[in-house]
Protein backbone atom coordinates (compact mmCIF):
# COMPACT_ATOMS: atom_id res chain seq x y z
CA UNK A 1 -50.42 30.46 -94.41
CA UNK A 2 -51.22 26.92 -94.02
CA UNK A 3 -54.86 25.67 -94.87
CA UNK A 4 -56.14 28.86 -94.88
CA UNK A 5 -54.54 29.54 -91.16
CA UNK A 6 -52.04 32.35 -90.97
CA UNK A 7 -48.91 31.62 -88.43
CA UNK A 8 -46.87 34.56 -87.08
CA UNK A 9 -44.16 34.68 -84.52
CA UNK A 10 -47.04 36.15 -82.64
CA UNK A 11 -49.35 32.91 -83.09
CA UNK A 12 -50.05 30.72 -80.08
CA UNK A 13 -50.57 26.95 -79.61
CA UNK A 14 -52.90 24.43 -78.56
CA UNK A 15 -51.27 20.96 -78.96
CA UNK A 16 -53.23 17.47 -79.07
CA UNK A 17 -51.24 14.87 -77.22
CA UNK A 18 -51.92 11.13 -77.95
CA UNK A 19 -49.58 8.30 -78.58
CA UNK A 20 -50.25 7.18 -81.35
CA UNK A 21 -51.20 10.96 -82.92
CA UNK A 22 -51.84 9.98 -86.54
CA UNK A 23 -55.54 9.23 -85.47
CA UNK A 24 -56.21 13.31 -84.05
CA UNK A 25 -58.61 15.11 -86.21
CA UNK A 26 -59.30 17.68 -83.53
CA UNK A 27 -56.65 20.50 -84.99
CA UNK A 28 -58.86 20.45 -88.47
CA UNK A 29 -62.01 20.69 -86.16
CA UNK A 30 -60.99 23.94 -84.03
CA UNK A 31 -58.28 25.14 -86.54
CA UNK A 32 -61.03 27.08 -88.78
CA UNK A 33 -63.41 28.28 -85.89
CA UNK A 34 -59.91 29.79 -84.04
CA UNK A 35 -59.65 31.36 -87.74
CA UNK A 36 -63.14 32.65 -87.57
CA UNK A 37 -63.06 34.10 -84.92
CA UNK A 38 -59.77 36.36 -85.47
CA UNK A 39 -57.92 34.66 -82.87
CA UNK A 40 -54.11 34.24 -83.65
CA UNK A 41 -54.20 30.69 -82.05
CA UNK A 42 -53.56 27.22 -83.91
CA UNK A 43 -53.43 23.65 -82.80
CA UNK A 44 -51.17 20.86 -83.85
CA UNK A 45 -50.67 17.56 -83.14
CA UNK A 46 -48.00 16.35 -80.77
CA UNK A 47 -46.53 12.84 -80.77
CA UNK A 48 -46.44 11.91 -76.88
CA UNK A 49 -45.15 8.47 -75.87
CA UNK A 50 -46.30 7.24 -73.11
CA UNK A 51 -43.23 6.88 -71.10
CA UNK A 52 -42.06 9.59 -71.60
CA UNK A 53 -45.26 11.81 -70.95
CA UNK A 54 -43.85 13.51 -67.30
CA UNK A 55 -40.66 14.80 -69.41
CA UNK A 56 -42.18 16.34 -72.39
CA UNK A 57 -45.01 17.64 -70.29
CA UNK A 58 -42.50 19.88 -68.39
CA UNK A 59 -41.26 20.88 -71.47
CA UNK A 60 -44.92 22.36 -72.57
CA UNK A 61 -45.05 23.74 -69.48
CA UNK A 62 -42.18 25.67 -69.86
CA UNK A 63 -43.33 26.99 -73.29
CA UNK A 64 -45.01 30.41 -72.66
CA UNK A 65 -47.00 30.61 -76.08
CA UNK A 66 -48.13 27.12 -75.43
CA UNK A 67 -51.79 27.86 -74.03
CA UNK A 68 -52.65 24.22 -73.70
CA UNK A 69 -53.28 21.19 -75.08
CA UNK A 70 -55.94 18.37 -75.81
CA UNK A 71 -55.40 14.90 -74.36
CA UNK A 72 -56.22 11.77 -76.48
CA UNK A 73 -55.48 8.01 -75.44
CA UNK A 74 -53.54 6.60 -73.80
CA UNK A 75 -52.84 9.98 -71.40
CA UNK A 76 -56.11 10.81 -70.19
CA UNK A 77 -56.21 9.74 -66.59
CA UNK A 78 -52.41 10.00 -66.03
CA UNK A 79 -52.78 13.38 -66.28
CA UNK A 80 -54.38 13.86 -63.72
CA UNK A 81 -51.75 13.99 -61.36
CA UNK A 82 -49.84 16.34 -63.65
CA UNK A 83 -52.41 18.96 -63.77
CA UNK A 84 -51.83 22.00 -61.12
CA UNK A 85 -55.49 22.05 -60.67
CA UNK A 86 -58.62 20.26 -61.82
CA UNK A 87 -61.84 21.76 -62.99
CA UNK A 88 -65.23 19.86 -60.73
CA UNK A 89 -66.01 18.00 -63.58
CA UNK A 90 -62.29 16.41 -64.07
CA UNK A 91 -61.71 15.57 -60.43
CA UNK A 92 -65.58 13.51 -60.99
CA UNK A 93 -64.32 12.11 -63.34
CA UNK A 94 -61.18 11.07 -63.14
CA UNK A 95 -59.76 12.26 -66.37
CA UNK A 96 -58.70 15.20 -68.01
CA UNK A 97 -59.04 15.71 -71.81
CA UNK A 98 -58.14 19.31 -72.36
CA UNK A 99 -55.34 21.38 -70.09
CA UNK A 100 -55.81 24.84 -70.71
CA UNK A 101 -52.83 27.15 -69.22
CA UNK A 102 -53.90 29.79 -66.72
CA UNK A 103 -53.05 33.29 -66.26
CA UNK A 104 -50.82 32.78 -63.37
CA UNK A 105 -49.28 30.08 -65.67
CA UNK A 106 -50.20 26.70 -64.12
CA UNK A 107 -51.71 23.99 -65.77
CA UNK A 108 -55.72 23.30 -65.23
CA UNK A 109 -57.62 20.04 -66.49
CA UNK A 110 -60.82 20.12 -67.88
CA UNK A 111 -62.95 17.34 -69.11
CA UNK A 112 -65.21 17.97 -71.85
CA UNK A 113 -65.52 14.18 -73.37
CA UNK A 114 -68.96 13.39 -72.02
CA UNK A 115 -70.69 16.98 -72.92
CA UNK A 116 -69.06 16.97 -76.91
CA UNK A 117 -70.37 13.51 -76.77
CA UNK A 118 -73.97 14.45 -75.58
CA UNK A 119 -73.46 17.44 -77.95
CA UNK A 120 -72.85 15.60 -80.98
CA UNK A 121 -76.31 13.00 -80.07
CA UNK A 122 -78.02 16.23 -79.58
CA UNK A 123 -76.77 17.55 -83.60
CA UNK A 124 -77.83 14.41 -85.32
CA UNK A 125 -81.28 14.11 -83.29
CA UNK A 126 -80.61 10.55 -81.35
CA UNK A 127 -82.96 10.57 -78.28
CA UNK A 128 -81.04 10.19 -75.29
CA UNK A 129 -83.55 10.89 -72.80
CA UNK A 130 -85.70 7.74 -71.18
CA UNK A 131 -83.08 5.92 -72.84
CA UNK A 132 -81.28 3.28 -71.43
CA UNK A 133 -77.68 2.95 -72.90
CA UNK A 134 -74.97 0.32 -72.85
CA UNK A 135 -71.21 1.53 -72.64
CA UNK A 136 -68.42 -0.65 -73.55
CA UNK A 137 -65.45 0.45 -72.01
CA UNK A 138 -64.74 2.02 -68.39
CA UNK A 139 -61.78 4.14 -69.82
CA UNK A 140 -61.74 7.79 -69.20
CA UNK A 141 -63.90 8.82 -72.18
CA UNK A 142 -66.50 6.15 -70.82
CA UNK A 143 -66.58 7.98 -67.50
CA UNK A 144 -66.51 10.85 -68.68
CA UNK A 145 -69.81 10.25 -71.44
CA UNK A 146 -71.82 7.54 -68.10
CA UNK A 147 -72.03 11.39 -66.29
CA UNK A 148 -72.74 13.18 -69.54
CA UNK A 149 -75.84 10.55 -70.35
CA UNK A 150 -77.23 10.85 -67.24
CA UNK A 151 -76.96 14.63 -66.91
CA UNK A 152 -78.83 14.29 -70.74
CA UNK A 153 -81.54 12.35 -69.29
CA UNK A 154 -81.02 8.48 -69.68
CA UNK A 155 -82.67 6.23 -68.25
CA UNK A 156 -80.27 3.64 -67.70
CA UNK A 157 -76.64 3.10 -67.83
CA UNK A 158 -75.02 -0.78 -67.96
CA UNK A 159 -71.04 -0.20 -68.26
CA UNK A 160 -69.29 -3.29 -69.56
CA UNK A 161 -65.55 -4.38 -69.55
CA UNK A 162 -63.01 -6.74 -69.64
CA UNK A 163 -61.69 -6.03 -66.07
CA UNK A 164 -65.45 -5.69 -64.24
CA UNK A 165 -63.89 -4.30 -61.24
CA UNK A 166 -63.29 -0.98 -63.36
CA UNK A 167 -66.81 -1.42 -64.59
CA UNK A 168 -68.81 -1.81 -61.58
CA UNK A 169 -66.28 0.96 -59.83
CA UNK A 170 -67.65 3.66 -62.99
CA UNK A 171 -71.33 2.15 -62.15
CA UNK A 172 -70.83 3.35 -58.23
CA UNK A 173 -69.13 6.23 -58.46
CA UNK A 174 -71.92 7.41 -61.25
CA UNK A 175 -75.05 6.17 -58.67
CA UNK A 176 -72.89 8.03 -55.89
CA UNK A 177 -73.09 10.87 -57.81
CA UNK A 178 -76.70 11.27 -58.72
CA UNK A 179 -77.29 9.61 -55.71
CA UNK A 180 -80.03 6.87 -56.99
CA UNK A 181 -79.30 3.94 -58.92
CA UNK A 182 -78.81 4.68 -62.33
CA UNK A 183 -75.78 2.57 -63.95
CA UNK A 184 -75.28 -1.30 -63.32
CA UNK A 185 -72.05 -3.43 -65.01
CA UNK A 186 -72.62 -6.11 -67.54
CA UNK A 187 -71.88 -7.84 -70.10
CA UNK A 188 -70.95 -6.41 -73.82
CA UNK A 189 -75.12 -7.67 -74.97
CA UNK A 190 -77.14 -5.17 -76.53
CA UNK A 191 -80.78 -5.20 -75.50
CA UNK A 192 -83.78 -4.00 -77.76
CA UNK A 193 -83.87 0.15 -78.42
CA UNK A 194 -80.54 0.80 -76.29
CA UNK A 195 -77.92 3.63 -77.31
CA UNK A 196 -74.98 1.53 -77.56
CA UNK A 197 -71.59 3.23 -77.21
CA UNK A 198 -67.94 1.53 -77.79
CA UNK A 199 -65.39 3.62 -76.01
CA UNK A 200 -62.77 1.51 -76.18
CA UNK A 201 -60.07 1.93 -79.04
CA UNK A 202 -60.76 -1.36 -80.49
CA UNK A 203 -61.62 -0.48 -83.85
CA UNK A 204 -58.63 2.02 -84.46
CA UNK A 205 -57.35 -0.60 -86.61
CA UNK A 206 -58.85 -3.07 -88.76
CA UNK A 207 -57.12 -5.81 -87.20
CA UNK A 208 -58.65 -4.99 -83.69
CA UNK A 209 -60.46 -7.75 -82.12
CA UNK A 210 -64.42 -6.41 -82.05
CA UNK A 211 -65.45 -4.88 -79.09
CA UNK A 212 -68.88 -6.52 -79.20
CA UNK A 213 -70.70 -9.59 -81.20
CA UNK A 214 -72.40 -7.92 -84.19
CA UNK A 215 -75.01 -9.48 -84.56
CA UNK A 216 -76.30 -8.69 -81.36
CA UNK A 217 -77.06 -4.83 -83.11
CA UNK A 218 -80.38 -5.07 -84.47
CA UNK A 219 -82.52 -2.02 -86.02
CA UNK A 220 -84.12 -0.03 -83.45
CA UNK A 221 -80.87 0.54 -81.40
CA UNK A 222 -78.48 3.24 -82.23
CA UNK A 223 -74.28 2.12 -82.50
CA UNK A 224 -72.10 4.88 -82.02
CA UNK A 225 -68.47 5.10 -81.48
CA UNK A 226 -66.08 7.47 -79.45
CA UNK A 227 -63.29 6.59 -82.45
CA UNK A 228 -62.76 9.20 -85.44
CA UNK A 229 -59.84 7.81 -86.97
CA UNK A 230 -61.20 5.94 -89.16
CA UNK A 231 -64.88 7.73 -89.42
CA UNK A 232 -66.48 4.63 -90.41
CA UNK A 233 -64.68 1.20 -88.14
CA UNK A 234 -65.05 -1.90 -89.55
CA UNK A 235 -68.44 -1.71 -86.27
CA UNK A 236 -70.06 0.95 -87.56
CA UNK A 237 -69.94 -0.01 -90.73
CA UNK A 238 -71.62 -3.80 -89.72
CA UNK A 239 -74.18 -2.01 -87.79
CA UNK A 240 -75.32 -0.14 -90.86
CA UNK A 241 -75.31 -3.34 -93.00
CA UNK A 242 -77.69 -4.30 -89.87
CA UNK A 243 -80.06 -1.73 -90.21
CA UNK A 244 -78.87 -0.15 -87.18
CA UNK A 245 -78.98 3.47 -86.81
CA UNK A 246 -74.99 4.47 -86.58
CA UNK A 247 -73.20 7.52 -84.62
CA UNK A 248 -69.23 8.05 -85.92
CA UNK A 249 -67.07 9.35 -83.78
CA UNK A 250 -65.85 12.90 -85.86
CA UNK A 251 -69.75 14.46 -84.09
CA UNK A 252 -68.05 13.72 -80.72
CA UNK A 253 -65.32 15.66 -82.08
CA UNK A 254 -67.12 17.88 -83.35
CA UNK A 255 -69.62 18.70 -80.31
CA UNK A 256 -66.19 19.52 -78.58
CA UNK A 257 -64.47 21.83 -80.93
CA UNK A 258 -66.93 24.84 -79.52
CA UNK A 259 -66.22 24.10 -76.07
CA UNK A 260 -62.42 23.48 -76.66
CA UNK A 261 -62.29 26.80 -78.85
CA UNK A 262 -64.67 29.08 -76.13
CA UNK A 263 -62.68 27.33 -73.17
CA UNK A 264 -59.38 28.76 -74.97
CA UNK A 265 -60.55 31.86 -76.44
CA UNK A 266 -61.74 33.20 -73.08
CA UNK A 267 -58.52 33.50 -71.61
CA UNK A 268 -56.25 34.06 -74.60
CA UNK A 269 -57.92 35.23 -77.96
């Protein structure tokens, strides 16, 4: 038994894949709610470099108790092209955070990024809808959460990055979608009452150059973060000093551990 989690011969796995892994705090999110629910299933991180992602994941495919895996940076929209299949809301998308292995044994992607992020707004009681919402990143979690917000009601969505080719692609392909205009790129310069999001990974480390000028934040705007690992980035915790109303990370987590654990349980619990 390990933290209260029994493992058999019998037991299967979900992996998390991420290079680096050190960060992943999904396995002590869906570990216990796998536990509650009976099902002999446990996750564990996996250590994937990045070069050598094809390789190892044709070894998981050839693993039969290996019923899939989460996908943290940097594999999210590579693996898209390794997936057999992609669920609707992947192939929008463009990334895949959780492959779950089907009955006839082929790997599907699934993308549930945006709706555990919307999920863990929703827990804490941070208005999303009428909102308008700055994004800083065009990676695939901020894809994945510019379709989330809208579904959720926002008003507005300005996408900013470094390369503004990737942001103004995310702003068409999420007014294509909806099929008014809804997102816009921009600068990294929060405006008065906005939900303002970093999904990059700057802030991972404490060295990280800041995604955004600080003192821009100001109270009546909500700061959240897409990072976990730490709970509180150096950001989040100058936001708070601001006055601003701050959103870590672990409820993104968090909001997906329910989907992750139904999404897994259906097929093989």
């Amino acid at each position: 038994m390990v933290n209260g989690v029994t493992i058999r011969g019998t037991t299967k796995l979900i992996g998390i894949i991420g290079d680096p892994i050190v960060q992943a705090k999904s396995p002590a999110a869906v570990n216990p709610l796998f536990a509650a629910r009976g099902a002999d299933i446990v996750s564990v991180p996996l250590h994937v470099p990045a070069r050598d992602l094809p390789t190892i994941w044709a070894g998981l495919k050839a693993m039969p108790n290996l019923v899939g895996f989460g996908i943290t940076l940097p594999h999210k929209q590579t693996a898209v092209d390794l997936c057999d299949s992609l669920d609707p809301v992947a192939a929008r998308v463009g990334a895949v955070n959780l492959v779950r292995r089907e009955k006839d044994g082929s790997f599907r992607g699934y993308q549930f990024d945006g709706k555990g992020f919307v999920r863990g707004l929703q827990s804490k009681g941070i208005t999303i809808e009428g909102r308008d919402a700055l994004i800083v990143g065009a990676g695939g979690a901020s894809v994945a959460i510019a379709f989330a917000l809208v579904e959720a009601g926002a008003k507005s969505i300005t996408v900013s990055n470094r390369t503004v080719d990737k942001a103004e692609a995310l702003a068409g392909a999420v007014n294509a979608d909806f099929g008014r205009t809804v997102a816009k790129a921009g600068g990294p310069k929060p405006e008065a009452g906005q939900l303002v999001i970093n999904a990059t990974s700057l802030g991972l480390h404490d060295t990280d150059a800041l995604p955004l000028d600080p003192d821009l934040l100001q109270p009546g705007m909500t700061f959240a973060e897409v990072i976990a690992q730490p709970e509180t980035t150096r950001l989040l915790a100058l936001a708070a000093a601001k006055g601003v109303e701050t959103h870590s990370g672990m409820h993104m987590i968090t909001g997906q551990a329910d989907l992750t654990v139904d999404h897994i349980c259906e097929l093989w619990a």
